[in-house]
N, C-alpha and C. Protein backbone atom coordinates (compact mmCIF):
# COMPACT_ATOMS: atom_id res chain seq x y z
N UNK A 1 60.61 164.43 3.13
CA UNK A 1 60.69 164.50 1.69
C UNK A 1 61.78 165.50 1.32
N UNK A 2 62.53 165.22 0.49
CA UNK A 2 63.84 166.31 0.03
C UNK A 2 63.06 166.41 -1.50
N UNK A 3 63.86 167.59 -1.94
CA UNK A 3 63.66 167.59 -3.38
C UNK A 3 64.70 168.43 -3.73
N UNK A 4 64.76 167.79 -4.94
CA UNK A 4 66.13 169.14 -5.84
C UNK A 4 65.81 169.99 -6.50
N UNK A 5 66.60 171.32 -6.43
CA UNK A 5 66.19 172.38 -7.14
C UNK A 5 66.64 172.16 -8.54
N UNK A 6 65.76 172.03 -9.83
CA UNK A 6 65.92 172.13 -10.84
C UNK A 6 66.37 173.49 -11.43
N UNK A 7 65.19 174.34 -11.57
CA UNK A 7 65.28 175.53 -12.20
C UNK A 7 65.02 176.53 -11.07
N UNK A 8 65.04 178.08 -11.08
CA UNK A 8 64.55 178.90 -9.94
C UNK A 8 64.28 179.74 -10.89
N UNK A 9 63.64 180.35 -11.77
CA UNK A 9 63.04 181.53 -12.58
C UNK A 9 61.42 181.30 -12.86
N UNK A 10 60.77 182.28 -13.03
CA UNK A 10 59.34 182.32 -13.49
C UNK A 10 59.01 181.52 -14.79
N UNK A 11 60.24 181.72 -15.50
CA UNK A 11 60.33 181.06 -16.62
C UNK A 11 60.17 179.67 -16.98
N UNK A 12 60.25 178.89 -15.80
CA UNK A 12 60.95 177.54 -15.95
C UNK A 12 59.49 176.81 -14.63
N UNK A 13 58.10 178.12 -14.93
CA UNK A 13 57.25 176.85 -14.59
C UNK A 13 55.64 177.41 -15.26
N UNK A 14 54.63 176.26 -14.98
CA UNK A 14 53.59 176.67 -15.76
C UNK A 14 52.98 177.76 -15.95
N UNK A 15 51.74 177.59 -16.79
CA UNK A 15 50.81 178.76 -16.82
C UNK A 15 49.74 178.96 -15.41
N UNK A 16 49.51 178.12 -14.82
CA UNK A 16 48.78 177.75 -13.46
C UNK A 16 49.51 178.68 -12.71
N UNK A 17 51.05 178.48 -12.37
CA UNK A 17 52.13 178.91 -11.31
C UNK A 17 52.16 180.39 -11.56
N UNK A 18 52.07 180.40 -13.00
CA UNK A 18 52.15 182.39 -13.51
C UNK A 18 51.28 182.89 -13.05
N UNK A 19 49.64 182.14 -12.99
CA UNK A 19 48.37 183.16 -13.14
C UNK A 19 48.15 183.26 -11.52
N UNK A 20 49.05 182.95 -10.29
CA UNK A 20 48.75 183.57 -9.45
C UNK A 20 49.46 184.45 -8.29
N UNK A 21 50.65 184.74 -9.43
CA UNK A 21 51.16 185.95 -8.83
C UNK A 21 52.46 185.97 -9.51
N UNK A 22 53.02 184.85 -9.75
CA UNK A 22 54.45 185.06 -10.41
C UNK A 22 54.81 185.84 -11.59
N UNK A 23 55.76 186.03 -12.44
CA UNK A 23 55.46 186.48 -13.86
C UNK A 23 57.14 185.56 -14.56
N UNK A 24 56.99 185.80 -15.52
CA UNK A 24 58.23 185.48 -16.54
C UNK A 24 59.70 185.49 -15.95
N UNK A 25 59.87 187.13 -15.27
CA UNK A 25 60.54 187.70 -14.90
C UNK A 25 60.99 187.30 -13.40
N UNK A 26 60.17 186.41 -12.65
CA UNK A 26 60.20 186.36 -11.40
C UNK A 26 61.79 185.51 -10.99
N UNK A 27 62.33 185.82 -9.84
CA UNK A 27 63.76 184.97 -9.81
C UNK A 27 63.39 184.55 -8.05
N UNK A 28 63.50 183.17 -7.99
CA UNK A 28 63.31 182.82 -6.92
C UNK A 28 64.54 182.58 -5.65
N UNK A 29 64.48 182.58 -4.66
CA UNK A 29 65.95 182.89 -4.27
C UNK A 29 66.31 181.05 -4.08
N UNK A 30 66.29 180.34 -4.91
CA UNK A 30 66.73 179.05 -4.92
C UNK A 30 68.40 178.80 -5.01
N UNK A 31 68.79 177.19 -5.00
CA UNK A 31 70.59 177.56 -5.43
C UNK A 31 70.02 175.73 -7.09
N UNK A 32 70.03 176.37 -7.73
CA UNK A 32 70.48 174.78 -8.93
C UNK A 32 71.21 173.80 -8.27
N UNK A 33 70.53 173.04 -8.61
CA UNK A 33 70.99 171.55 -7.77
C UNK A 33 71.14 171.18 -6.00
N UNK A 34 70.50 172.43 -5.62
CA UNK A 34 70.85 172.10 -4.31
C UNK A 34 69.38 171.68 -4.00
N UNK A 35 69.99 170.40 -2.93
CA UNK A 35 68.46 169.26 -2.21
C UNK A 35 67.88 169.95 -1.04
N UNK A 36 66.76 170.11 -1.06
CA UNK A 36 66.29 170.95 -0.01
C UNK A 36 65.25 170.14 0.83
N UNK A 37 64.83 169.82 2.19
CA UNK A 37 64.02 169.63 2.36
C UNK A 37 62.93 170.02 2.32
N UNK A 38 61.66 169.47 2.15
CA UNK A 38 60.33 169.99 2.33
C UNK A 38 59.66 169.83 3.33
N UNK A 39 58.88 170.85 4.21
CA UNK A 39 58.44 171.10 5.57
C UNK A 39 57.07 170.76 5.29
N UNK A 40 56.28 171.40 4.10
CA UNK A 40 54.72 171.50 3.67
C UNK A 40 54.42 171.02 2.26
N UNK A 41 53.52 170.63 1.97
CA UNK A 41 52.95 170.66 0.90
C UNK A 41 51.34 171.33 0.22
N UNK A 42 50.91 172.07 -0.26
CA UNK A 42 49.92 172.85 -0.46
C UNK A 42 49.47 173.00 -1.96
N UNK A 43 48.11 172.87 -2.20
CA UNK A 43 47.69 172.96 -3.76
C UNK A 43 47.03 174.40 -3.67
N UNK A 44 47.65 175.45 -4.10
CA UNK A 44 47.11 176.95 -4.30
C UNK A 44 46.80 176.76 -5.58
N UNK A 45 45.49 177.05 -5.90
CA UNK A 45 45.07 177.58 -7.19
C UNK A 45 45.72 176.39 -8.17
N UNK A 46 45.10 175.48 -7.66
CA UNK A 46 45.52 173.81 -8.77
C UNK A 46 47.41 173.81 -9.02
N UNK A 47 47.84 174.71 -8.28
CA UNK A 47 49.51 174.83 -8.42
C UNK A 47 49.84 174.16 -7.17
N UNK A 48 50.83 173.08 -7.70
CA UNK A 48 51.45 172.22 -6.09
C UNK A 48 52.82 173.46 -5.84
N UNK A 49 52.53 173.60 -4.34
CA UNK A 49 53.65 174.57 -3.89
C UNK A 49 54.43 173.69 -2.55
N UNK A 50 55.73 173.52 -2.39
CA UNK A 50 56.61 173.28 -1.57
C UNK A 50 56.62 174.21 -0.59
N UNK A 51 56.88 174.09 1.26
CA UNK A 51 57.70 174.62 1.92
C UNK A 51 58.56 174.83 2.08
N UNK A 52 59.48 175.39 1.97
CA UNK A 52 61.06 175.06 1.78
C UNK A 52 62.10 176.34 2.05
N UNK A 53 62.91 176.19 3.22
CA UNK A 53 63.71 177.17 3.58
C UNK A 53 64.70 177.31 2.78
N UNK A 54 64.43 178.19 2.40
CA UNK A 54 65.23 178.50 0.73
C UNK A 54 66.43 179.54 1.49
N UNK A 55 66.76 180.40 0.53
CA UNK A 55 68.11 181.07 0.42
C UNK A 55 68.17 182.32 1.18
N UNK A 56 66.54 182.85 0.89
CA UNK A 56 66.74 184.29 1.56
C UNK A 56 66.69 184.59 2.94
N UNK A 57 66.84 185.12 3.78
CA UNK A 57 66.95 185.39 5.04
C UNK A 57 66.84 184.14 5.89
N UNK A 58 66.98 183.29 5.66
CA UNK A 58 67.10 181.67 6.10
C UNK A 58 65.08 181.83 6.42
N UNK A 59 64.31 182.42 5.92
CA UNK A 59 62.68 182.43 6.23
C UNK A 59 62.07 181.01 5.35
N UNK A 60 61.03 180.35 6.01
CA UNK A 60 60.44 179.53 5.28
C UNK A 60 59.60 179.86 3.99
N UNK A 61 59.24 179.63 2.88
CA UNK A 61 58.68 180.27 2.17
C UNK A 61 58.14 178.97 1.00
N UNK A 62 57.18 179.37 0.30
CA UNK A 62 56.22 178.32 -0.60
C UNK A 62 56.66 178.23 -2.04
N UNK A 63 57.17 177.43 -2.91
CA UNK A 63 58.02 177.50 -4.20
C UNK A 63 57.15 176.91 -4.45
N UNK A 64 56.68 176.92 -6.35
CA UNK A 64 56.06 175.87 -7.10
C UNK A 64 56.87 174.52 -6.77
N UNK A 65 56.19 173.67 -7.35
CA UNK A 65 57.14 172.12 -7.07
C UNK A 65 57.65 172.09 -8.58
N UNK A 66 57.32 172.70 -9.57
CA UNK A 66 57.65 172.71 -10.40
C UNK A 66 59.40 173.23 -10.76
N UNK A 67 59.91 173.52 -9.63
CA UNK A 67 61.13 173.89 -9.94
C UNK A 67 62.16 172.75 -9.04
N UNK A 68 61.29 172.01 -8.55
CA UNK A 68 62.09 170.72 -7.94
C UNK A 68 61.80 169.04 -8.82
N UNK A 69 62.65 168.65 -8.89
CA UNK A 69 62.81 166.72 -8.75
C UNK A 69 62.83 166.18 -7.35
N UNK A 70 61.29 165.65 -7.11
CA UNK A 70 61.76 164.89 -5.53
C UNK A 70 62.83 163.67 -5.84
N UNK A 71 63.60 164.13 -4.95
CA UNK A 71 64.75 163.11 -4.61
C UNK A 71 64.62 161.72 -3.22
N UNK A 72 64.16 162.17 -2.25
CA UNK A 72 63.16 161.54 -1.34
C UNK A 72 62.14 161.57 -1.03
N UNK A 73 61.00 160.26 -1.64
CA UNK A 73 59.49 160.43 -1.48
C UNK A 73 59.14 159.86 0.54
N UNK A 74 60.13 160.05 0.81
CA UNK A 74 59.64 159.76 2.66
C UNK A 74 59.06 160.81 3.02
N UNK A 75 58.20 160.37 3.26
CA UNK A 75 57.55 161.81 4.26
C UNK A 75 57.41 161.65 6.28
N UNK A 76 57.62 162.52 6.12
CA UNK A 76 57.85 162.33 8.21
C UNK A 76 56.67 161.83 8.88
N UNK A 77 56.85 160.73 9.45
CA UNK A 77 55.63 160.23 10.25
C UNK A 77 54.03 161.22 10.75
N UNK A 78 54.97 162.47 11.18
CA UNK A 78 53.67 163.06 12.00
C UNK A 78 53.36 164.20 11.33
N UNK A 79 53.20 163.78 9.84
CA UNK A 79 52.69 164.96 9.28
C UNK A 79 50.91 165.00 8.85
N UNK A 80 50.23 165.85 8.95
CA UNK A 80 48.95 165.87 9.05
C UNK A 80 48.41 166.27 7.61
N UNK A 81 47.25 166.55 7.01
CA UNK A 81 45.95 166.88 5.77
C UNK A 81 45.66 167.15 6.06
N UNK A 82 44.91 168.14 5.26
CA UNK A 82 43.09 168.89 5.29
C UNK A 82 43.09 169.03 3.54
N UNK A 83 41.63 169.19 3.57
CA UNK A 83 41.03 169.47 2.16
C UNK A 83 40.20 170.86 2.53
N UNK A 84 40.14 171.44 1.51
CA UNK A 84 39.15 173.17 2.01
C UNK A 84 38.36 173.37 0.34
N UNK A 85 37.37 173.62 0.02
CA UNK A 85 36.22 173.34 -0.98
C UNK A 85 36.83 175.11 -1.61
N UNK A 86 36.41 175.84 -0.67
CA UNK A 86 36.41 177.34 -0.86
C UNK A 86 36.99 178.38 -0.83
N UNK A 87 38.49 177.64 -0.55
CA UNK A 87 39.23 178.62 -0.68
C UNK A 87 40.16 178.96 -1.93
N UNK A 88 41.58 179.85 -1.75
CA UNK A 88 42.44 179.80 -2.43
C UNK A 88 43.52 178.38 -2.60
N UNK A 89 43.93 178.16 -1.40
CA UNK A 89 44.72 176.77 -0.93
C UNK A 89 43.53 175.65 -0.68
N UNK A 90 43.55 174.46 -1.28
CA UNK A 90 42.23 173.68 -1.15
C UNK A 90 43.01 172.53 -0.23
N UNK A 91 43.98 172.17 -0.60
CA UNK A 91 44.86 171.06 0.42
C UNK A 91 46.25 171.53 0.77
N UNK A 92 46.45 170.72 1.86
CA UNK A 92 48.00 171.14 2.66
C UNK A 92 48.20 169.87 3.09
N UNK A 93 49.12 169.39 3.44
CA UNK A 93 50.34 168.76 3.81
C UNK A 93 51.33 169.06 4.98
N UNK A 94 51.53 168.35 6.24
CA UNK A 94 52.46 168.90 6.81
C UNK A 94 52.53 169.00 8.44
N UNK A 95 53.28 169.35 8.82
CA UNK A 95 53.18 169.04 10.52
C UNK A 95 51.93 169.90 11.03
N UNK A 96 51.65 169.64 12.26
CA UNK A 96 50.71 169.90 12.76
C UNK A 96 50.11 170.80 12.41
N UNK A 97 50.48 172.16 13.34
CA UNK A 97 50.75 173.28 13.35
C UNK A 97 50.22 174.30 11.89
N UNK A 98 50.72 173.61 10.69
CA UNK A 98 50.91 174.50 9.70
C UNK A 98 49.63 174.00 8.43
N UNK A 99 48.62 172.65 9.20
CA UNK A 99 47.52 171.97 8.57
C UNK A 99 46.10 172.25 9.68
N UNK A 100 46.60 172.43 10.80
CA UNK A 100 45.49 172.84 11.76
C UNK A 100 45.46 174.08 12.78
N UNK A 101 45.88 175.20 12.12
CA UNK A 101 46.18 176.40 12.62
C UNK A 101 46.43 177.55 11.20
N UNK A 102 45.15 178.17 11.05
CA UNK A 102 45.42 178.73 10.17
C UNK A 102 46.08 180.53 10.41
N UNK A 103 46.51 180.42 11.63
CA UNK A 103 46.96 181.73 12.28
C UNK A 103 48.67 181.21 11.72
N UNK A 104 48.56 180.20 11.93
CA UNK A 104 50.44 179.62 11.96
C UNK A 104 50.44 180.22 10.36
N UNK A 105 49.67 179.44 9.53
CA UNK A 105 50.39 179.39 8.22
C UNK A 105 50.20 180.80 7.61
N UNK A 106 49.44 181.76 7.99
CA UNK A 106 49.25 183.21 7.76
C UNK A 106 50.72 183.78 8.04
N UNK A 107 51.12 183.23 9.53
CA UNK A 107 52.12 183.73 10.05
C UNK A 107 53.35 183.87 9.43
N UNK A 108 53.62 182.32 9.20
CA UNK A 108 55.00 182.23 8.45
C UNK A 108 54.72 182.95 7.29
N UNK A 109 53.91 183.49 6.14
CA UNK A 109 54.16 184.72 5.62
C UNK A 109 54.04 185.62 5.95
N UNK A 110 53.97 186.27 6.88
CA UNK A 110 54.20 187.26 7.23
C UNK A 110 55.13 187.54 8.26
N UNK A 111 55.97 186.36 8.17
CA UNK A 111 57.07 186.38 9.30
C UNK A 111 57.00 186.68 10.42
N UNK A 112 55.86 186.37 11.22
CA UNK A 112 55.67 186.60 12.82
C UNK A 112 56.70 185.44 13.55
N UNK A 113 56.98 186.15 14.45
CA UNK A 113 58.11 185.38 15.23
C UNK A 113 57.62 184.24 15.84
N UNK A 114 56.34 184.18 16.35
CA UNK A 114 55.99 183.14 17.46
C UNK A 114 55.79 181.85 15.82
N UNK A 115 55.06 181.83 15.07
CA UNK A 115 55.15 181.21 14.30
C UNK A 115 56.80 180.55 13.34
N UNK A 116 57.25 181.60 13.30
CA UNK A 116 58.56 181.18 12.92
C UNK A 116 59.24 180.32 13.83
N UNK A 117 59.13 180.27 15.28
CA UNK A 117 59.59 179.75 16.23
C UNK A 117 59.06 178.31 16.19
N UNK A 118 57.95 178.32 15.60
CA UNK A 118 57.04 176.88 15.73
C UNK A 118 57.69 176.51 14.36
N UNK A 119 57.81 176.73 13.48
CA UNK A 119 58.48 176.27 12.89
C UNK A 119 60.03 175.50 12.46
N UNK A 120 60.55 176.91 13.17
CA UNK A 120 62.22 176.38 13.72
C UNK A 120 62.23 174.42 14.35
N UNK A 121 61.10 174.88 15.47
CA UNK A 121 61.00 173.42 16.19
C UNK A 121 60.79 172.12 15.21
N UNK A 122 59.93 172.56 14.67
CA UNK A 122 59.49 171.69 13.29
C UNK A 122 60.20 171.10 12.63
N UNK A 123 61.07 172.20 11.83
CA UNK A 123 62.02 171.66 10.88
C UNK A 123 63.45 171.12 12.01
N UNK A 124 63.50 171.35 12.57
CA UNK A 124 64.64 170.19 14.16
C UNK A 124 64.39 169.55 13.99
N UNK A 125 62.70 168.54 14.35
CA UNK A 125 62.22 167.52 13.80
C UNK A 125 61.94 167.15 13.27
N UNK A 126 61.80 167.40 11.90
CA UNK A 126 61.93 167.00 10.83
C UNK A 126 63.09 166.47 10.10
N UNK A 127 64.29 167.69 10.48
CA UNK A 127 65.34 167.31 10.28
C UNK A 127 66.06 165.97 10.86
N UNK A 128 66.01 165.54 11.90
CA UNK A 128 66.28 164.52 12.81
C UNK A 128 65.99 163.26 12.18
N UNK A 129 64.57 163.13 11.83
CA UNK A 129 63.69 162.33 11.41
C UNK A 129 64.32 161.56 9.88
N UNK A 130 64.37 162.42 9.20
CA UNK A 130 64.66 162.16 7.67
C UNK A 130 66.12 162.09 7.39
């Protein structure tokens, strides 16, 4: 799945996307108009959030979808679901790893290397794929 960056400011998404951590003020490190692929998909707090190796330190990181237009609705063969009743994130989207390992997806925020590494691999294949 690709999507385009529409907007990148706090400004330019809902009240859902604000009330769980963003603010008005927030500037996302996106580029306008540039197509990005998407690695994950995740519903935090009724807010759809993207994976998407954005601008800053080349790190993977979670954007509202609200600041993208999907441009390609393909999604990569071997990407996996879950649903969760009780948490913060209730569904995900996405390769293995980052839907059935909840050490992975902790990881990539917090930038642990072995996870970042599983990811690197990921987005290779992903990239390839699409």
């Amino acid at each position: 799945m690709k999507a385009r960056c529409i907007a990148n400011t706090g400004k330019d998404i809902s009240e859902k996307a604000l009330n769980i951590g963003y603010s008005t003020e927030t500037v996302f490190e996106l580029e306008i108009g540039r197509v990005y692929t998407v690695y994950g998909v995740c519903l935090w707090r009724d807010s759809l959030h993207y994976l998407i190796k954005g601008e800053e330190h080349n790190y993977p990181s979670w954007y509202p979808s609200e600041l993208f237009d999907v441009s390609d609705r393909l999604l990569p063969v071997e990407w996996y679901y879950d649903y969760f009743k009780a948490f913060d994130i209730t569904a995900i989207w996405g390769y293995k790893e980052l839907v059935e390992d909840d050490s992975h997806f902790d990881g990539l925020m917090e930038r642990d290397n072995k996870a970042l590494e599983v990811f690197l691999k990921r987005k290779q294949e992903i990239d390839g794929y699409i």
